[in-house]
C-alpha atoms as a PDB file:
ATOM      1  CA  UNK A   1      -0.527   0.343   1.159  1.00  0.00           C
ATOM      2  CA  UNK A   2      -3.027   2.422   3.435  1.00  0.00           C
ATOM      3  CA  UNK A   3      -6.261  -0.341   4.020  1.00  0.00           C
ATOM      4  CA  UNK A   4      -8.374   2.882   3.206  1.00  0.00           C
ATOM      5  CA  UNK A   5      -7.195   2.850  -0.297  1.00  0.00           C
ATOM      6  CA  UNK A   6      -9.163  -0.644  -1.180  1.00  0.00           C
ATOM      7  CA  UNK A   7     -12.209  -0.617   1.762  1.00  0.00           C
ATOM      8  CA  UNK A   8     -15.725  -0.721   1.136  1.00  0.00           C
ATOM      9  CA  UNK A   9     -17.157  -0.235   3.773  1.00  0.00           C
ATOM     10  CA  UNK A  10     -21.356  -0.717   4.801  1.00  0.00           C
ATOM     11  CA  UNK A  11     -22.695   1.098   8.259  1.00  0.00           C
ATOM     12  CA  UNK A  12     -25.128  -0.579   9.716  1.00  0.00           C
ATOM     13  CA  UNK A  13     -26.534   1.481  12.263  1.00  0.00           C
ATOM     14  CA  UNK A  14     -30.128   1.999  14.536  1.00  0.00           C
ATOM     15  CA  UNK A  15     -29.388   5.395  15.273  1.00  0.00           C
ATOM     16  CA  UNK A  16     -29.302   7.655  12.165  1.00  0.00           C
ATOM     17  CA  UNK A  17     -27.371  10.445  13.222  1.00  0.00           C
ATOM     18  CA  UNK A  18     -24.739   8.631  14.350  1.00  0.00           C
ATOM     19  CA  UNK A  19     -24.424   6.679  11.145  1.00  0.00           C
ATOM     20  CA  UNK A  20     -24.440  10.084   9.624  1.00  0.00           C
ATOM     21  CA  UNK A  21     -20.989  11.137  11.571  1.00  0.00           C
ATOM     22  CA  UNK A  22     -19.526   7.516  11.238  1.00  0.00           C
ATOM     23  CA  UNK A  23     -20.201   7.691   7.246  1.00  0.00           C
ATOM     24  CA  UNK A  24     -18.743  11.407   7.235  1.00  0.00           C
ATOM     25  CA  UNK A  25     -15.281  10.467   9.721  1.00  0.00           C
ATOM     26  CA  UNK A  26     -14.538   7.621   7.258  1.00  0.00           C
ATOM     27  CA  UNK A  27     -14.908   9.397   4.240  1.00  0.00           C
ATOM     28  CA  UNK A  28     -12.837  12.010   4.989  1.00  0.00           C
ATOM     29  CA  UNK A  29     -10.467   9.064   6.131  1.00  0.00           C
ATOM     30  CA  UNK A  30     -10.078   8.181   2.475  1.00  0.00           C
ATOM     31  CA  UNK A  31     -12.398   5.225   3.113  1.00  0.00           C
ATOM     32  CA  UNK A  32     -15.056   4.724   0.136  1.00  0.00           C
ATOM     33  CA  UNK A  33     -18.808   4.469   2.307  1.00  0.00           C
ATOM     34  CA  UNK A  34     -21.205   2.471   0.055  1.00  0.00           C
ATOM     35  CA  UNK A  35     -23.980   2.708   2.494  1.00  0.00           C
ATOM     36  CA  UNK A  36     -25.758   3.039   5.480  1.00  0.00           C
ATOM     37  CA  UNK A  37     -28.904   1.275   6.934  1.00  0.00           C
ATOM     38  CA  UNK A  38     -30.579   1.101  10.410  1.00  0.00           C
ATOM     39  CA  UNK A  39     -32.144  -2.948  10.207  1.00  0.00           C
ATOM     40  CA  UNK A  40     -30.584  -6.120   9.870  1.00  0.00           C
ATOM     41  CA  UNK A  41     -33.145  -6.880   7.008  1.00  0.00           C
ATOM     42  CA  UNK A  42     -31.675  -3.803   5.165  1.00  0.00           C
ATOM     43  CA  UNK A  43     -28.418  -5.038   5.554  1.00  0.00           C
ATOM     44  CA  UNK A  44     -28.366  -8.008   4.318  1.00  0.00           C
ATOM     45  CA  UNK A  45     -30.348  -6.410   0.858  1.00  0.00           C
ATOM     46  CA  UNK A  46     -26.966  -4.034   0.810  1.00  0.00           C
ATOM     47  CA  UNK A  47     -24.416  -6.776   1.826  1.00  0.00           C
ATOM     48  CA  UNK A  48     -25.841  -8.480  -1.434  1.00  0.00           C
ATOM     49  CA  UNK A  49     -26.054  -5.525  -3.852  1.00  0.00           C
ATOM     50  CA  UNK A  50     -23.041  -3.390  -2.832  1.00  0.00           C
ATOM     51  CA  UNK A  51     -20.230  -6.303  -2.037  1.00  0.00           C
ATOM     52  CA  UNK A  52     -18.722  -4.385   1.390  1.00  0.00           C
ATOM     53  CA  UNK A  53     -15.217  -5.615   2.519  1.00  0.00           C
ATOM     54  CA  UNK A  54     -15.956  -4.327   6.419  1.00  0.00           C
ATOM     55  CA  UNK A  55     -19.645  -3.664   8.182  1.00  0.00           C
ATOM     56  CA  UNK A  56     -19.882  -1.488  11.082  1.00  0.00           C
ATOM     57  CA  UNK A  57     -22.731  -3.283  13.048  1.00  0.00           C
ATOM     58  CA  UNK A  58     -24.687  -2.114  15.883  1.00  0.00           C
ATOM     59  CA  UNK A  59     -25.466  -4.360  17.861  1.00  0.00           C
ATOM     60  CA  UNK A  60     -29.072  -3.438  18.945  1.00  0.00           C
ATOM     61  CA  UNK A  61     -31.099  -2.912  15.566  1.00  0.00           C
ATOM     62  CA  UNK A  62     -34.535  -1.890  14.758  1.00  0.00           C
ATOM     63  CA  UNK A  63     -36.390  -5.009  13.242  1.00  0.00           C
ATOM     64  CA  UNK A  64     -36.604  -8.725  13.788  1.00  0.00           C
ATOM     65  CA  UNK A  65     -33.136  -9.513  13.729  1.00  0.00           C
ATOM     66  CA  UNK A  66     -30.098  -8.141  16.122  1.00  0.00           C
ATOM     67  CA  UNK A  67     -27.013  -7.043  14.764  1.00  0.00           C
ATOM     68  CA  UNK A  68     -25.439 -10.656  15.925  1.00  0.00           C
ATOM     69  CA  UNK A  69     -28.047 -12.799  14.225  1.00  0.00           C
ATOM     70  CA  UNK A  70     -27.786 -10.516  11.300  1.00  0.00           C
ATOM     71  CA  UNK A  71     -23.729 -10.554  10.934  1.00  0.00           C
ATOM     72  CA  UNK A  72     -24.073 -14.697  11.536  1.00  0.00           C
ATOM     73  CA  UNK A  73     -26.553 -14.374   8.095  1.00  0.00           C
ATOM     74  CA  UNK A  74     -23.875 -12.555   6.316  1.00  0.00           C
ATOM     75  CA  UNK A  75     -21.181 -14.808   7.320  1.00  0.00           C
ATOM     76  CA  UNK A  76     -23.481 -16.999   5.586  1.00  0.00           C
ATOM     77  CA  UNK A  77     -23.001 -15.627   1.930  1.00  0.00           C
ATOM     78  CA  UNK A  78     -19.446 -13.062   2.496  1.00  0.00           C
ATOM     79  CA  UNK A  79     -16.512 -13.398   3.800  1.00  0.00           C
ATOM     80  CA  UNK A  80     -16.897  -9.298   4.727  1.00  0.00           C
ATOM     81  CA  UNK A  81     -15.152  -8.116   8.104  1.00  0.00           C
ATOM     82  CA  UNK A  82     -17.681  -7.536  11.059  1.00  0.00           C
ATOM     83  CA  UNK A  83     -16.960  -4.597  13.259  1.00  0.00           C
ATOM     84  CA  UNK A  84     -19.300  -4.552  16.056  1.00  0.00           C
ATOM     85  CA  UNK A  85     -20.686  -1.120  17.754  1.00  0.00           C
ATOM     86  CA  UNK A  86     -22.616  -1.195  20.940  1.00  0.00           C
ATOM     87  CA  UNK A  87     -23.500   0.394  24.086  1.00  0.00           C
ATOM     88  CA  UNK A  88     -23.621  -2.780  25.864  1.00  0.00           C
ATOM     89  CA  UNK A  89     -21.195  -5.053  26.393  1.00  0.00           C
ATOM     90  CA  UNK A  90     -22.464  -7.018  28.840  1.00  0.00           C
ATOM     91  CA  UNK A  91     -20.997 -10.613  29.334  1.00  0.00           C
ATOM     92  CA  UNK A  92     -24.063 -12.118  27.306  1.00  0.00           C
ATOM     93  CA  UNK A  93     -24.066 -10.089  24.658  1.00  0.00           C
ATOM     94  CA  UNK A  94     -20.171  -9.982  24.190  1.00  0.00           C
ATOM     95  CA  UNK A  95     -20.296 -13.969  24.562  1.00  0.00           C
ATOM     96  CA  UNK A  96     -23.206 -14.061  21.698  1.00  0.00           C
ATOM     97  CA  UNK A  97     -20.754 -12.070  19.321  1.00  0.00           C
ATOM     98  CA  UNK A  98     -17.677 -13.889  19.923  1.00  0.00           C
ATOM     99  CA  UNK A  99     -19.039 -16.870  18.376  1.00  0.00           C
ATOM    100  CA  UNK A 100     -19.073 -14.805  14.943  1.00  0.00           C
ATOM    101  CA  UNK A 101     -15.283 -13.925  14.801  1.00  0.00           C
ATOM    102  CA  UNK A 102     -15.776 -10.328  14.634  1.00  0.00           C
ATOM    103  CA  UNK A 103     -12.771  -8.197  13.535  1.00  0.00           C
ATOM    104  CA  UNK A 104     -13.203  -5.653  16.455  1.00  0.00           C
ATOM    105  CA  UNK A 105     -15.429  -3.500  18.839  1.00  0.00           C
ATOM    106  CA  UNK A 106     -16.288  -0.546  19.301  1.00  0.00           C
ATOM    107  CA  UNK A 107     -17.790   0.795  22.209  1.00  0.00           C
ATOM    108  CA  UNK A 108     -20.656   4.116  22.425  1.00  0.00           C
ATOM    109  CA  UNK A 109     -19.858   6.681  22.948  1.00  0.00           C
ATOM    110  CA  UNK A 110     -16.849   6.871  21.239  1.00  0.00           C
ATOM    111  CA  UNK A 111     -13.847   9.122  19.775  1.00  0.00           C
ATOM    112  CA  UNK A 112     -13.371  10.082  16.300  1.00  0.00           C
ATOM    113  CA  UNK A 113      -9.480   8.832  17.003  1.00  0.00           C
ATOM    114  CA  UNK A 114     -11.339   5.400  18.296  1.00  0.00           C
ATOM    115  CA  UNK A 115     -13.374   5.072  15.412  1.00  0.00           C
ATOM    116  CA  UNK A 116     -10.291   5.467  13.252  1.00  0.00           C
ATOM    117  CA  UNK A 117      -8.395   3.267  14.625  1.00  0.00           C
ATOM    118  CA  UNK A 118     -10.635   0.519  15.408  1.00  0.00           C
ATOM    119  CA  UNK A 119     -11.526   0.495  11.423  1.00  0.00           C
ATOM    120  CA  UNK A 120      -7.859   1.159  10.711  1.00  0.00           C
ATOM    121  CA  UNK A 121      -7.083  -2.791  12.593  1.00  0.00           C
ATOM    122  CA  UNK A 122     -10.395  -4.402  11.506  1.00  0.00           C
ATOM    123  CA  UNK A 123      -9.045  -2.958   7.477  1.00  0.00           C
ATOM    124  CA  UNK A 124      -6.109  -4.468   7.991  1.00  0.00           C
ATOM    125  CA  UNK A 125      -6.710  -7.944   9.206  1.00  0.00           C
ATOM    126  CA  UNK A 126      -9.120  -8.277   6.487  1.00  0.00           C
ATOM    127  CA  UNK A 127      -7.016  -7.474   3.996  1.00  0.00           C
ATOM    128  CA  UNK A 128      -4.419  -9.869   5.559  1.00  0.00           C
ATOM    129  CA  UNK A 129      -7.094 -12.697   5.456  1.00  0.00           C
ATOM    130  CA  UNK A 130      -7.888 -12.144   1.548  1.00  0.00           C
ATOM    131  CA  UNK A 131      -4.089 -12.279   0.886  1.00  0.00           C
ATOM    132  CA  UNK A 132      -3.581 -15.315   2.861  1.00  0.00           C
ATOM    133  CA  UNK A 133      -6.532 -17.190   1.209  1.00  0.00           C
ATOM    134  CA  UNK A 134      -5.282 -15.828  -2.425  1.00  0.00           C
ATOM    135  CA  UNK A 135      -2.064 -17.465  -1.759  1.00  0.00           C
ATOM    136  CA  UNK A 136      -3.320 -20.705  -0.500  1.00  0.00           C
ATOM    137  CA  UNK A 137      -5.446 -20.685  -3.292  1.00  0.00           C
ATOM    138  CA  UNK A 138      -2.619 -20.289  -5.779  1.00  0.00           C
ATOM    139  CA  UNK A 139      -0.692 -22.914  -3.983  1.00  0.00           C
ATOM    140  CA  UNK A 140      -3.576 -25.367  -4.165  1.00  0.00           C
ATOM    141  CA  UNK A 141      -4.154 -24.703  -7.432  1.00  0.00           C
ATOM    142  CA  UNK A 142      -0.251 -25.504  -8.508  1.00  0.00           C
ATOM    143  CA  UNK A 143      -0.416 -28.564  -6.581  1.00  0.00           C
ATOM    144  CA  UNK A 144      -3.634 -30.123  -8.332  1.00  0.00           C
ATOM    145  CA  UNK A 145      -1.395 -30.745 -11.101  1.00  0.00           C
ATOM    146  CA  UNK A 146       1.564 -32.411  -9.451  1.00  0.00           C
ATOM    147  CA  UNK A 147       2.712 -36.034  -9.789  1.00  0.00           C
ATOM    148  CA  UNK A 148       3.582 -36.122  -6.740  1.00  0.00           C
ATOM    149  CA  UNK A 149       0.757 -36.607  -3.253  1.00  0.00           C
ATOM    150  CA  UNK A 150       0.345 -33.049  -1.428  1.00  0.00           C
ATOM    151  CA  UNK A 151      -1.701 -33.428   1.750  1.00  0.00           C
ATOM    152  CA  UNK A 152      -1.551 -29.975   3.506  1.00  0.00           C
ATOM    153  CA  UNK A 153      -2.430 -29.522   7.513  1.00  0.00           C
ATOM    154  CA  UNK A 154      -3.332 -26.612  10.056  1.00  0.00           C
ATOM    155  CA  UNK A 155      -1.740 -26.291  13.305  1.00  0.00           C
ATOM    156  CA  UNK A 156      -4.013 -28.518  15.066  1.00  0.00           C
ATOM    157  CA  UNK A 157      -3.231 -31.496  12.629  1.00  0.00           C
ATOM    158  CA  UNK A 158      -6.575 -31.213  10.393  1.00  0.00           C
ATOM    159  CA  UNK A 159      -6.943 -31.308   6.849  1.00  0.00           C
ATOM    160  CA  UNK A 160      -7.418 -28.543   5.060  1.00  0.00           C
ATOM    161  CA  UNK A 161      -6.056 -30.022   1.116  1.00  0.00           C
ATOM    162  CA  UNK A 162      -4.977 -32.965  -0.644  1.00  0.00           C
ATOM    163  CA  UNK A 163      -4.445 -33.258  -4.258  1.00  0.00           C
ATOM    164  CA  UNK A 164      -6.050 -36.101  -6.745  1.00  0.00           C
ATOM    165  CA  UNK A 165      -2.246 -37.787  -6.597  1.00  0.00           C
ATOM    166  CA  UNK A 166      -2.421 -38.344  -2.748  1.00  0.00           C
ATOM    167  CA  UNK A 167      -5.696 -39.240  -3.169  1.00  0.00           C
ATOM    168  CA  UNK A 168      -4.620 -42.598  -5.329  1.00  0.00           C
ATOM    169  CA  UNK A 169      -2.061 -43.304  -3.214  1.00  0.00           C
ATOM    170  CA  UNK A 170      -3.946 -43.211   0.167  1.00  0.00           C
ATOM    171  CA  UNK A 171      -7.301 -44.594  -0.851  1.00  0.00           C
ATOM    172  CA  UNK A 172      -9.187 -41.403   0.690  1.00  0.00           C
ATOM    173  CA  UNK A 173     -11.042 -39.412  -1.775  1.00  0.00           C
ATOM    174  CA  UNK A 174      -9.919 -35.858  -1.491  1.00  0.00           C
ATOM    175  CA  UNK A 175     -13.671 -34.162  -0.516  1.00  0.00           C
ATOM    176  CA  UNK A 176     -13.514 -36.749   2.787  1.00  0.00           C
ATOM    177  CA  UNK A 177     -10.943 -36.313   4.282  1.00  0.00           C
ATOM    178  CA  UNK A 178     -11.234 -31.968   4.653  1.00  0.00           C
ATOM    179  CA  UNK A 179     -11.733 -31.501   8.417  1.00  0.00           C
ATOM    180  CA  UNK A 180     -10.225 -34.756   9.235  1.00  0.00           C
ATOM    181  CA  UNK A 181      -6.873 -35.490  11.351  1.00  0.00           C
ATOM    182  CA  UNK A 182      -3.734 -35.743   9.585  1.00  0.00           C
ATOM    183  CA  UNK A 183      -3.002 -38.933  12.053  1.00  0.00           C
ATOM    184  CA  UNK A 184      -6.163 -41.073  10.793  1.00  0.00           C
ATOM    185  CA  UNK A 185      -5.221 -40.464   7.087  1.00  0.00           C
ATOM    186  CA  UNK A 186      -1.627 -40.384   6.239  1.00  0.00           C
ATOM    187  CA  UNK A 187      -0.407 -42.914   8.611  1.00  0.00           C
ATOM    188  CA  UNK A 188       3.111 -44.224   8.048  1.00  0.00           C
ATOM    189  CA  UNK A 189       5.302 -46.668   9.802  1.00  0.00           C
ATOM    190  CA  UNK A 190       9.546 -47.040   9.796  1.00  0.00           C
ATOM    191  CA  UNK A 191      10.322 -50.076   7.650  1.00  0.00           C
ATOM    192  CA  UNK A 192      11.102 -52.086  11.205  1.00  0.00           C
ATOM    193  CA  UNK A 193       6.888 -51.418  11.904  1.00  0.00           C
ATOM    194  CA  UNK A 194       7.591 -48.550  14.243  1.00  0.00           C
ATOM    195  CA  UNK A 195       5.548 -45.403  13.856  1.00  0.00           C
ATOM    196  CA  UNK A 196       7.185 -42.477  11.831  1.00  0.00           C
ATOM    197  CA  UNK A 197       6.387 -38.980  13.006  1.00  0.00           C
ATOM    198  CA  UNK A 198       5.723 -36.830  10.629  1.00  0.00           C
ATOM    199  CA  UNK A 199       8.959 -34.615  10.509  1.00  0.00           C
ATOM    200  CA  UNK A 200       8.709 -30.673   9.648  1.00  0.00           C
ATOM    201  CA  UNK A 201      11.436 -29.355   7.927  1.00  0.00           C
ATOM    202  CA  UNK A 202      12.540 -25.703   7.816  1.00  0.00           C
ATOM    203  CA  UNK A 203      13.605 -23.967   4.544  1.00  0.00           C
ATOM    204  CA  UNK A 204      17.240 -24.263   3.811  1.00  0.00           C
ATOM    205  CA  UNK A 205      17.057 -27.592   6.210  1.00  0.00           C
ATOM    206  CA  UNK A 206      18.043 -30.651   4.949  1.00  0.00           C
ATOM    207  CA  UNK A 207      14.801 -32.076   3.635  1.00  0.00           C
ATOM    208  CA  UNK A 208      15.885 -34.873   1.802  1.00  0.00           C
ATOM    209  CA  UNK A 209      13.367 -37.877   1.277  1.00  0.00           C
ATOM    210  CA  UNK A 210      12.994 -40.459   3.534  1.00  0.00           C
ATOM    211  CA  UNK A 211      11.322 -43.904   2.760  1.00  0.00           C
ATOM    212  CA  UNK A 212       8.414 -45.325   4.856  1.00  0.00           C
ATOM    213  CA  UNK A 213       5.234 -47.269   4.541  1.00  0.00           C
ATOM    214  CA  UNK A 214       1.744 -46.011   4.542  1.00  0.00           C
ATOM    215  CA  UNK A 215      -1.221 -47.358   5.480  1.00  0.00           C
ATOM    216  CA  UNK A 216      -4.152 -46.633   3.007  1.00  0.00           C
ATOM    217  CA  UNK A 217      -7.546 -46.393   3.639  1.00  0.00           C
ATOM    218  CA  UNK A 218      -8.409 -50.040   3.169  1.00  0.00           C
ATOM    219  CA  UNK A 219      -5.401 -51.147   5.251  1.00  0.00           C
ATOM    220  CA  UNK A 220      -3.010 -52.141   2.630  1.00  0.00           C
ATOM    221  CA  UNK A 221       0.909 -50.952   3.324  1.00  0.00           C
ATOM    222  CA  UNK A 222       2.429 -49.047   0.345  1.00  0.00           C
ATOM    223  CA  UNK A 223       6.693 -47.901   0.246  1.00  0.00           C
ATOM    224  CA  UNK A 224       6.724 -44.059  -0.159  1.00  0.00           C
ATOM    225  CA  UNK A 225       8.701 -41.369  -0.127  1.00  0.00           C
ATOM    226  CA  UNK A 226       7.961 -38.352   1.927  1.00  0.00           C
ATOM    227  CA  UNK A 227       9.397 -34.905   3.184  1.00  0.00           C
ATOM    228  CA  UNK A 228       7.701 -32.220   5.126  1.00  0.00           C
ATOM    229  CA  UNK A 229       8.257 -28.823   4.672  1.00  0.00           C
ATOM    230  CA  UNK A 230       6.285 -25.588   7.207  1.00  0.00           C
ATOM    231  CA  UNK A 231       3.559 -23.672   6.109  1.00  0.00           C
ATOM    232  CA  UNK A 232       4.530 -20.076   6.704  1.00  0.00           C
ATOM    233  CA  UNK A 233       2.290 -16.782   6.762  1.00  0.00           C
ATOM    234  CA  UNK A 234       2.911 -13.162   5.652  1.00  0.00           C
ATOM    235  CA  UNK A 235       4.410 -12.613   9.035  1.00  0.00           C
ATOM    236  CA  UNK A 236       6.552 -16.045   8.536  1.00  0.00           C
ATOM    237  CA  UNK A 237       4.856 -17.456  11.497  1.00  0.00           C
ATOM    238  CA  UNK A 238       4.155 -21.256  11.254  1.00  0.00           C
ATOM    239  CA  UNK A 239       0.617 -21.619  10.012  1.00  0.00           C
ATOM    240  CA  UNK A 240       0.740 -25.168   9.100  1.00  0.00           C
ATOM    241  CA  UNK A 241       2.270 -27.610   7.366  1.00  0.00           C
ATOM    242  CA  UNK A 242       2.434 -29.495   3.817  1.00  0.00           C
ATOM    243  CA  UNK A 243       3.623 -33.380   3.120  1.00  0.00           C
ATOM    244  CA  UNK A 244       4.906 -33.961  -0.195  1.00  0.00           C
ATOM    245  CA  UNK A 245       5.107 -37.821  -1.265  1.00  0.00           C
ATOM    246  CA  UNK A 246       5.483 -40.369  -3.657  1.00  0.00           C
ATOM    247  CA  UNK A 247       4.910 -44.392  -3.784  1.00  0.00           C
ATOM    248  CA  UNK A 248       8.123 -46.134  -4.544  1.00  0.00           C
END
């Protein structure tokens, strides 16, 4: 599907003309333009009334607040996409906005082939991002229900789920341990006392459960078993990981 067929998109822009031509070049892109503004103050009133997926944000705004410090109040209350647009990228400035995660730049003066394409990427990620997060959600919301313990992990080894069942089984309650390493709360041991890694399991692998001994919270030892299987993303890349378990 063409990202311009589900985009809302918000200009936010200090010079009026050129928010003009950037709301004209979208729309005729087949992108839907529910506004344009030239403050930071204005923008968040729109960001709150109109619900925009992407914001084109110049940088340098009329007002109290910048376009950085105003995207960073956004972020606050949307999950929208933040393109910036700017005329100065010195290292600062570009340092300032990197903190905020934008979803691109784009540079003055530019092209109405730059323009396109810059939105065309930004659109896309975004849209990316929503279907990620609707599928996690739907997999979170499955595994709320399950018998079984479901602790699921980023990349780095943090926390991002665990379901009420893991939560009995580990001692942790499942709103503290969000944020924390996978290591300091599902820590298991070979039957001999050894340390078991955690072992991640392809699809169509043999995952077959294994039996080890988990330390809870308080420091008892409980038999369980567990198998590990990869958290995958639309572009099957390995985005994390998910531990299915069950005391014996």
């Amino acid at each position: 599907m063409n990202p311009a067929d589900r985009i809302r998109i918000l200009i936010v822009e200090n010079e009026g003309l050129v928010g003009c031509d950037m709301a004209t070049t979208l729309a005729s892109l087949g992108y839907d333009v529910v506004g344009a503004c030239q403050s930071g103050e204005a923008a968040l009133h729109s960001v709150a009334e109109l619900h925009p997926d992407l914001v084109l944000m110049d940088i340098h705004l009329s007002g109290s607040l910048d376009g950085i410090d105003t995207a960073k109040r956004i972020q606050q209350v949307s999950s929208c996409a933040i393109v910036y647009v700017t005329a100065c990228a010195d290292l600062v400035t570009v340092a300032r906005a990197r903190e905020t995660q934008p979803h691109g730049y784009l540079l003055k003066p530019f092209s109405e082939d730059e323009l396109r394409l810059t939105v065309e990427v930004a659109a896309t990620r975004y849209l990316e991002d929503v279907e990620r997060r609707r599928r996690e959600q739907s997999y979170f919301e499955a595994f709320q229900s399950l018998a079984d313990g479901v602790i699921a992990a980023d990349l780095a080894g943090v926390i991002i789920f665990m379901n009420p069942a893991a939560a009995r089984i580990t001692g942790w309650a499942s709103e503290e341990v969000v944020g924390r390493s996978l290591n300091e709360v599902f820590r298991v041991f070979q039957p001999g006392g050894e340390p078991a890694d955690i072992q991640v399991v392809d699809e169509g692998a043999d995952n077959t459960p294994r039996t080890v001994w988990l330390t809870t919270k308080y420091g008892d030892r409980v038999a369980i078993q567990d198998r590990t299987t990869a958290l995958r993303d639309q572009r099957n890349s390995l985005s994390g990981l998910i531990i299915l378990f069950r005391r014996l």
